[in-house]
Protein backbone atom coordinates (compact mmCIF):
# COMPACT_ATOMS: atom_id res chain seq x y z
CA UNK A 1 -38.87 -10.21 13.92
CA UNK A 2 -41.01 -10.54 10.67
CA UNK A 3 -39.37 -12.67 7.86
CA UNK A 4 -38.93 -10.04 5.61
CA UNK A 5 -37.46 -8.32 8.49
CA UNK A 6 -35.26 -11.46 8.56
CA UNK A 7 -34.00 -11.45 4.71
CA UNK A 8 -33.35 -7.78 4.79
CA UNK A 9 -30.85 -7.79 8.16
CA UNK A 10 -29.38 -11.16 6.24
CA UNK A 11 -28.73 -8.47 2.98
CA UNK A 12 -27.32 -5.85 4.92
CA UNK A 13 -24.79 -8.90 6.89
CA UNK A 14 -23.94 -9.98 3.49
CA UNK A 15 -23.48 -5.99 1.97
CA UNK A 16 -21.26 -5.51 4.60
CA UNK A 17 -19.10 -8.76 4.60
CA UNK A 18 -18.43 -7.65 0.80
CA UNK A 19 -17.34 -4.11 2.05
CA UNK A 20 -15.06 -5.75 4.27
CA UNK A 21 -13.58 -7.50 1.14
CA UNK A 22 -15.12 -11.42 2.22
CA UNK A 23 -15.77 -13.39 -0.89
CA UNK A 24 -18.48 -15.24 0.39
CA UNK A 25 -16.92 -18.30 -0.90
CA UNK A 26 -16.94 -21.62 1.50
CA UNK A 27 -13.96 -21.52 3.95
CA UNK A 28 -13.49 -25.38 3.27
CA UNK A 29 -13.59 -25.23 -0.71
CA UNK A 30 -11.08 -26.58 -2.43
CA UNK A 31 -9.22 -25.58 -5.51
CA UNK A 32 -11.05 -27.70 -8.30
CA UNK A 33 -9.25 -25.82 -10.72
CA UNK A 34 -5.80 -27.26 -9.81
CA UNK A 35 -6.14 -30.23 -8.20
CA UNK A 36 -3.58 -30.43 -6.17
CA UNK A 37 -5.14 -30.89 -2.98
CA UNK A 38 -4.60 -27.01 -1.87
CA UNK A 39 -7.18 -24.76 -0.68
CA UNK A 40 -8.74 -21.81 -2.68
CA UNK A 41 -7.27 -18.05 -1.61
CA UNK A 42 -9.94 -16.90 0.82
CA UNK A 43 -9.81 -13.59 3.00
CA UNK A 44 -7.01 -11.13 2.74
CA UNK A 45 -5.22 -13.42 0.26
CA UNK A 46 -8.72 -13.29 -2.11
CA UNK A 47 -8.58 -9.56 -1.76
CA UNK A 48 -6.73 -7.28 -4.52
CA UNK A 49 -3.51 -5.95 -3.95
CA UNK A 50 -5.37 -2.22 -3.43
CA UNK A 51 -7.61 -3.54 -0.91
CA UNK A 52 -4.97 -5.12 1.16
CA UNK A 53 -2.88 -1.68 0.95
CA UNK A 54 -5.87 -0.12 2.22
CA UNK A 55 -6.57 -2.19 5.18
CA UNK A 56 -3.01 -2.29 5.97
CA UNK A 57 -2.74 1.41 6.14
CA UNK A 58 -5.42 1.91 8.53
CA UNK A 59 -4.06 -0.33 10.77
CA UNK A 60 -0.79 1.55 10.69
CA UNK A 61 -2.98 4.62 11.54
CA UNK A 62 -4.58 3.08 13.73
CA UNK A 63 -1.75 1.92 15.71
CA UNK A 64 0.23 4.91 15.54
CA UNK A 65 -2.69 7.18 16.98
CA UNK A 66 -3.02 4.28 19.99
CA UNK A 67 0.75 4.72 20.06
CA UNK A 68 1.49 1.67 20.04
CA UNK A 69 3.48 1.33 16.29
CA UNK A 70 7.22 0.68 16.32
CA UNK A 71 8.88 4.26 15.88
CA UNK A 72 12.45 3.67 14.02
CA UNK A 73 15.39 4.93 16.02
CA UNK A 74 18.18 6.00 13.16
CA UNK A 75 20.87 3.54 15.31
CA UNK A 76 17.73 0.75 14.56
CA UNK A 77 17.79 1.64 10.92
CA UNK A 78 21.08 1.47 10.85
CA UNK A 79 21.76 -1.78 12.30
CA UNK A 80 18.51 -3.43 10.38
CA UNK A 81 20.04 -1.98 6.77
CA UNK A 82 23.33 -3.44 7.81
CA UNK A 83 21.72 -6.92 8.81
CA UNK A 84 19.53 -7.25 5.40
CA UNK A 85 22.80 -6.19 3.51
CA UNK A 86 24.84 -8.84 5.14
CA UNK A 87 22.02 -11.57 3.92
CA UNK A 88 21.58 -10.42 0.56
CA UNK A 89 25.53 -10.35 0.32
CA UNK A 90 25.98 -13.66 0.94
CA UNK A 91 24.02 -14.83 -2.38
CA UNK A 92 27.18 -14.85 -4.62
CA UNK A 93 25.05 -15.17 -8.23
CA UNK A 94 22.94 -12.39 -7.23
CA UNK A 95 25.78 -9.54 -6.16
CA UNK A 96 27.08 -10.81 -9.24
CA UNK A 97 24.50 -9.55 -11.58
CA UNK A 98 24.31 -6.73 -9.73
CA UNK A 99 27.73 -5.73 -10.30
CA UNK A 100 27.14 -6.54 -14.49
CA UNK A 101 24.22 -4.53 -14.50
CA UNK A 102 26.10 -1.49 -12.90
CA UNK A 103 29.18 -2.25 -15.35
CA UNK A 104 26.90 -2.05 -18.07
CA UNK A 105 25.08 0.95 -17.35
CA UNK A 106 28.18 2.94 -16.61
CA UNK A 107 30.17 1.66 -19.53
CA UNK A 108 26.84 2.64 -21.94
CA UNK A 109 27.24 6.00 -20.24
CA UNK A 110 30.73 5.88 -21.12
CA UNK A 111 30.47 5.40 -24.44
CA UNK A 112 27.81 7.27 -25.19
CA UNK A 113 29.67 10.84 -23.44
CA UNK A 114 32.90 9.51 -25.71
CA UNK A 115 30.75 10.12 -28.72
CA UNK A 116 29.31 13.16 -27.56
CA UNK A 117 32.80 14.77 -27.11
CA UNK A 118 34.34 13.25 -30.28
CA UNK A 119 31.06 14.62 -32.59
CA UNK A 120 31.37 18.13 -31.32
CA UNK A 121 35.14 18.72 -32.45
CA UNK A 122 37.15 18.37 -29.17
């Protein structure tokens, strides 16, 4: 193969890594912006949040049409809601300000329909 036949498959290697959302940037690097000794984001982690939604998706498509992908059974659903519920429960400061934010919002709707009776003459 001719040199210039060389550079331009090199390109089209290079074109296509980009496509696929590679950086280009050395696998080893490390972050010289921090300094902390941890490496640079490189591969799906470099990508933007779009891109990785994208790639993500097709391999949901993809395994769904091999049909392979997990189909939910509503007794799985069930039991996996349940499960996640049970863990987030258990966080006593966070049910917490759940339970203000839900006393606030109902008590501002409260108030608000109390003033909206009491300015129309009932």
């Amino acid at each position: 193969m001719s040199s210039a036949g060389q550079i331009e498959n090199q390109n089209s290697e290079r074109q296509e890594e980009m496509d696929r959302g590679y950086d280009g940037r050395n696998e080893q690097q490390e972050s010289s912006a921090s300094g902390n000794g941890r490496k640079s984001n490189r591969g799906f982690a470099a990508m933007s949040p779009e891109r990785q939604k994208q790639i993500a998706s097709e391999g949901g498509r993809a395994a769904h049409k091999l049909g392979v992908a997990h189909e939910w059974s509503s007794d799985e659903a069930r039991k996996a809601g349940k499960k996640g519920g049970q863990i987030v429960s258990q966080n006593r400061e966070h049910m917490s300000e759940i339970g203000r934010r839900g006393g606030q919002s109902s008590g501002g709707r409260r108030g608000k329909q109390q003033n909206d009776t009491s300015e129309s003459g009932e």
